[in-house]
Protein backbone atom coordinates (compact mmCIF):
# COMPACT_ATOMS: atom_id res chain seq x y z
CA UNK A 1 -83.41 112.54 -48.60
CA UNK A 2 -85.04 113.21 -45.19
CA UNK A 3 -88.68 112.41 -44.54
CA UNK A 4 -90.32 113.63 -41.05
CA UNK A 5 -93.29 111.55 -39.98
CA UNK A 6 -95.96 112.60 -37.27
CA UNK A 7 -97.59 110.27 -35.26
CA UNK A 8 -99.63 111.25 -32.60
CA UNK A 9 -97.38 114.54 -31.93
CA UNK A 10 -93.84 112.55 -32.43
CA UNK A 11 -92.16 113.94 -34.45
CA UNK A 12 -89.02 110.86 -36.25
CA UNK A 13 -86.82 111.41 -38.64
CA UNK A 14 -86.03 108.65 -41.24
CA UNK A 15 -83.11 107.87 -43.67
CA UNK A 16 -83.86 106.82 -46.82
CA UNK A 17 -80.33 106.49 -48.54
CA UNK A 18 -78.35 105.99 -44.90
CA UNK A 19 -77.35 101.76 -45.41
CA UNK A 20 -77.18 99.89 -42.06
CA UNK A 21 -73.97 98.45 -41.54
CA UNK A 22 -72.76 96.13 -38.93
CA UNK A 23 -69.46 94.28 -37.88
CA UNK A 24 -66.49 95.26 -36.82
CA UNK A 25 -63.84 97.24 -39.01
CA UNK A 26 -60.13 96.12 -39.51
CA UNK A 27 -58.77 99.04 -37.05
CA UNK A 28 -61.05 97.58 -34.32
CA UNK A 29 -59.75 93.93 -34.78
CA UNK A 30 -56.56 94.78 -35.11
CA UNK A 31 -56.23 96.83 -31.96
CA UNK A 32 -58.47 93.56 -30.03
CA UNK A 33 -55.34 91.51 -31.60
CA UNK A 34 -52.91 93.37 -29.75
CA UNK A 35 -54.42 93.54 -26.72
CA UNK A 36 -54.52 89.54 -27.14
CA UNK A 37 -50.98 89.44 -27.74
CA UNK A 38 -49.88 91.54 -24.96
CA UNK A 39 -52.18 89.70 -22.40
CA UNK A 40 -50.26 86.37 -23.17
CA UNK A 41 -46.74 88.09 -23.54
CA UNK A 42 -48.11 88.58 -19.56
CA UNK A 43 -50.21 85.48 -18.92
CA UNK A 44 -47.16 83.04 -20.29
CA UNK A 45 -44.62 83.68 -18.22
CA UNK A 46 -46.63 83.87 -15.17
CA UNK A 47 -48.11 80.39 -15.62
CA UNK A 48 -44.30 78.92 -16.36
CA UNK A 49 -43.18 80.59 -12.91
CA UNK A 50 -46.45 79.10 -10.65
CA UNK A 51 -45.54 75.54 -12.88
CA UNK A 52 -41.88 75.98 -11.01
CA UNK A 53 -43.53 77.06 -8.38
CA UNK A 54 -45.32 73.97 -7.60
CA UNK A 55 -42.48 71.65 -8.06
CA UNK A 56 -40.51 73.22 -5.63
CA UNK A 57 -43.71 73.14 -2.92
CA UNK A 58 -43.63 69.13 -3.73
CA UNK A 59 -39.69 68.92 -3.21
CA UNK A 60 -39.99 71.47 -0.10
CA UNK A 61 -42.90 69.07 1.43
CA UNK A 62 -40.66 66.09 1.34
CA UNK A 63 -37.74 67.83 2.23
CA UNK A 64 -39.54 68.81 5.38
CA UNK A 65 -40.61 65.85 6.50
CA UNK A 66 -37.13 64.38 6.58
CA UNK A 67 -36.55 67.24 8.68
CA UNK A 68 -38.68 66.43 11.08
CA UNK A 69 -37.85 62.75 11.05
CA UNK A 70 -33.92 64.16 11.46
CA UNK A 71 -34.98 66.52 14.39
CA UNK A 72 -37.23 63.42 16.03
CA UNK A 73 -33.99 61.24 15.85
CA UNK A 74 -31.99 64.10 17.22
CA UNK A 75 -34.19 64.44 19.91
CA UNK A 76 -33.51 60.57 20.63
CA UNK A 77 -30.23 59.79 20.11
CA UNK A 78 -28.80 63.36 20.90
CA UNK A 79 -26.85 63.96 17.90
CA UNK A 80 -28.21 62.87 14.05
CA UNK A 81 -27.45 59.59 12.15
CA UNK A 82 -24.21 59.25 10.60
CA UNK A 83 -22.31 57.50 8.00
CA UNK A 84 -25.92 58.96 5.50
CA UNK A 85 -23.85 59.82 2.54
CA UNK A 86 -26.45 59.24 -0.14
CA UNK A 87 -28.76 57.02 1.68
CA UNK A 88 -32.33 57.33 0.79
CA UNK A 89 -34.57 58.83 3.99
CA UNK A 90 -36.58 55.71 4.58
CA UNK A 91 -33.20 53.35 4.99
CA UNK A 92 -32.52 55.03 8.08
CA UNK A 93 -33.18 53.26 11.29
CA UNK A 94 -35.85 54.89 13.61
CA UNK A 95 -37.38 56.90 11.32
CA UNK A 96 -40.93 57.43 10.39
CA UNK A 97 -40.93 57.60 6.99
CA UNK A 98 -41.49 54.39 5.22
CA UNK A 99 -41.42 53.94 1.41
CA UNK A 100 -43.59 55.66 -0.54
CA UNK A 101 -44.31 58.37 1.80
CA UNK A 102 -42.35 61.62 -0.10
CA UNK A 103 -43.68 59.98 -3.69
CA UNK A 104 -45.69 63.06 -5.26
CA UNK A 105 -46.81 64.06 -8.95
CA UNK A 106 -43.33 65.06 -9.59
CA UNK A 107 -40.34 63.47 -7.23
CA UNK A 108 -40.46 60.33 -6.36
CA UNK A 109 -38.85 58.26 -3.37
CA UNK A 110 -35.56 57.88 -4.76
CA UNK A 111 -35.26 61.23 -5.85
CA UNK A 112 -34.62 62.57 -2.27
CA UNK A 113 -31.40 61.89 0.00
CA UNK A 114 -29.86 62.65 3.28
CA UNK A 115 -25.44 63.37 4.04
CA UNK A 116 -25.30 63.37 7.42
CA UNK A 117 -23.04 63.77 10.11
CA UNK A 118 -23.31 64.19 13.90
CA UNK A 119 -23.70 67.82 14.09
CA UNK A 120 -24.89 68.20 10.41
CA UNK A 121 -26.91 67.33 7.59
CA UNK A 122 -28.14 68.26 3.93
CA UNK A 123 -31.09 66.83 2.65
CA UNK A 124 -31.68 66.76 -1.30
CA UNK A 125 -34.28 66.28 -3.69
CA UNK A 126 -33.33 65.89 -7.25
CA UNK A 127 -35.87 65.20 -10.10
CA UNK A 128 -35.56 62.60 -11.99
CA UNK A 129 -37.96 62.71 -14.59
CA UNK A 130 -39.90 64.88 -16.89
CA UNK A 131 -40.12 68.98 -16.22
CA UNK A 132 -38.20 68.01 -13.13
CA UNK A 133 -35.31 66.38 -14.21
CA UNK A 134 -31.93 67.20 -12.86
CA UNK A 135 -33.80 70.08 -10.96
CA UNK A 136 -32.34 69.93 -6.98
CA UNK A 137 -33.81 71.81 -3.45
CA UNK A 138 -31.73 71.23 -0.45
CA UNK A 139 -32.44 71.90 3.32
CA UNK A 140 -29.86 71.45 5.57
CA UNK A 141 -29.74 71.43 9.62
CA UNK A 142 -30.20 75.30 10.15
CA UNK A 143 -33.41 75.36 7.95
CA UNK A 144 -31.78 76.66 5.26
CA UNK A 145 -32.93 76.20 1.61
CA UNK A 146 -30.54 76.15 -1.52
CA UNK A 147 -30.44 74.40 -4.76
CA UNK A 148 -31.38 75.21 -8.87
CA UNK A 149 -34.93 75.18 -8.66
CA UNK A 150 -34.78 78.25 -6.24
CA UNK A 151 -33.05 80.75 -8.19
């Protein structure tokens, strides 16, 4: 049944058997759902690649200081050390990286080597522990960077 009320020349129209309902329905919450789902079938494997991201940035940070300290004693000694088959970076002679210095969140000191020959050289950083473990980045003389955590 419909009632019309005047008031001061409004005219309203009121509902007398009309219930007022609120909330959502199932359809509604069920298409909110999906959307959900498909925003973190994105999100996911975005955050995983920035995660892998980041550990290569720390690797590629200590990786480029030994290759400054390499192009420094270069720059010395005309040619680079030798004989550097797995030594750690801050065993070398005349370098300036001391202990401690490539230590980051995720690869520590010992994680990181140099093999070196006159002409050559391939630095490596391979984790040791936790997400990074077994994961490698290498630079070698010509700037070039290789290694699993790359790809």
């Amino acid at each position: 049944m419909v009632w019309i009320e005047y008031s001061v020349g409004l005219k309203r129209e009121t509902t007398m058997n009309m219930k007022s309902k609120s909330g959502f329905t199932l359809v509604e919450l069920m298409v909110v759902a999906i959307i959900v789902a498909i925003l973190a079938a994105v999100a996911v494997p975005l955050m995983t690649w920035n995660k892998k991201k980041a550990y290569a940035t720390e690797a590629q940070t200590g990786l480029g200081s030994i290759r400054t300290a390499m192009q420094v004693y270069k720059s010395e000694y005309g040619h680079f050390p030798t004989a550097l088959a797995g030594t750690h970076p801050y065993a070398i002679a005349s370098f300036t990286i001391k202990t401690n210095d490539l230590a980051g969140k995720y690869y520590l000191d010992d994680d990181y080597t140099v093999e070196s020959a006159a002409a050559t050289y391939t630095a490596t950083a391979t984790g040791s522990t936790g997400e990074v473990n077994a994961l490698t980045i290498t630079l070698n003389q010509d700037g070039v960077w290789g290694g699993t955590l790359l790809q």
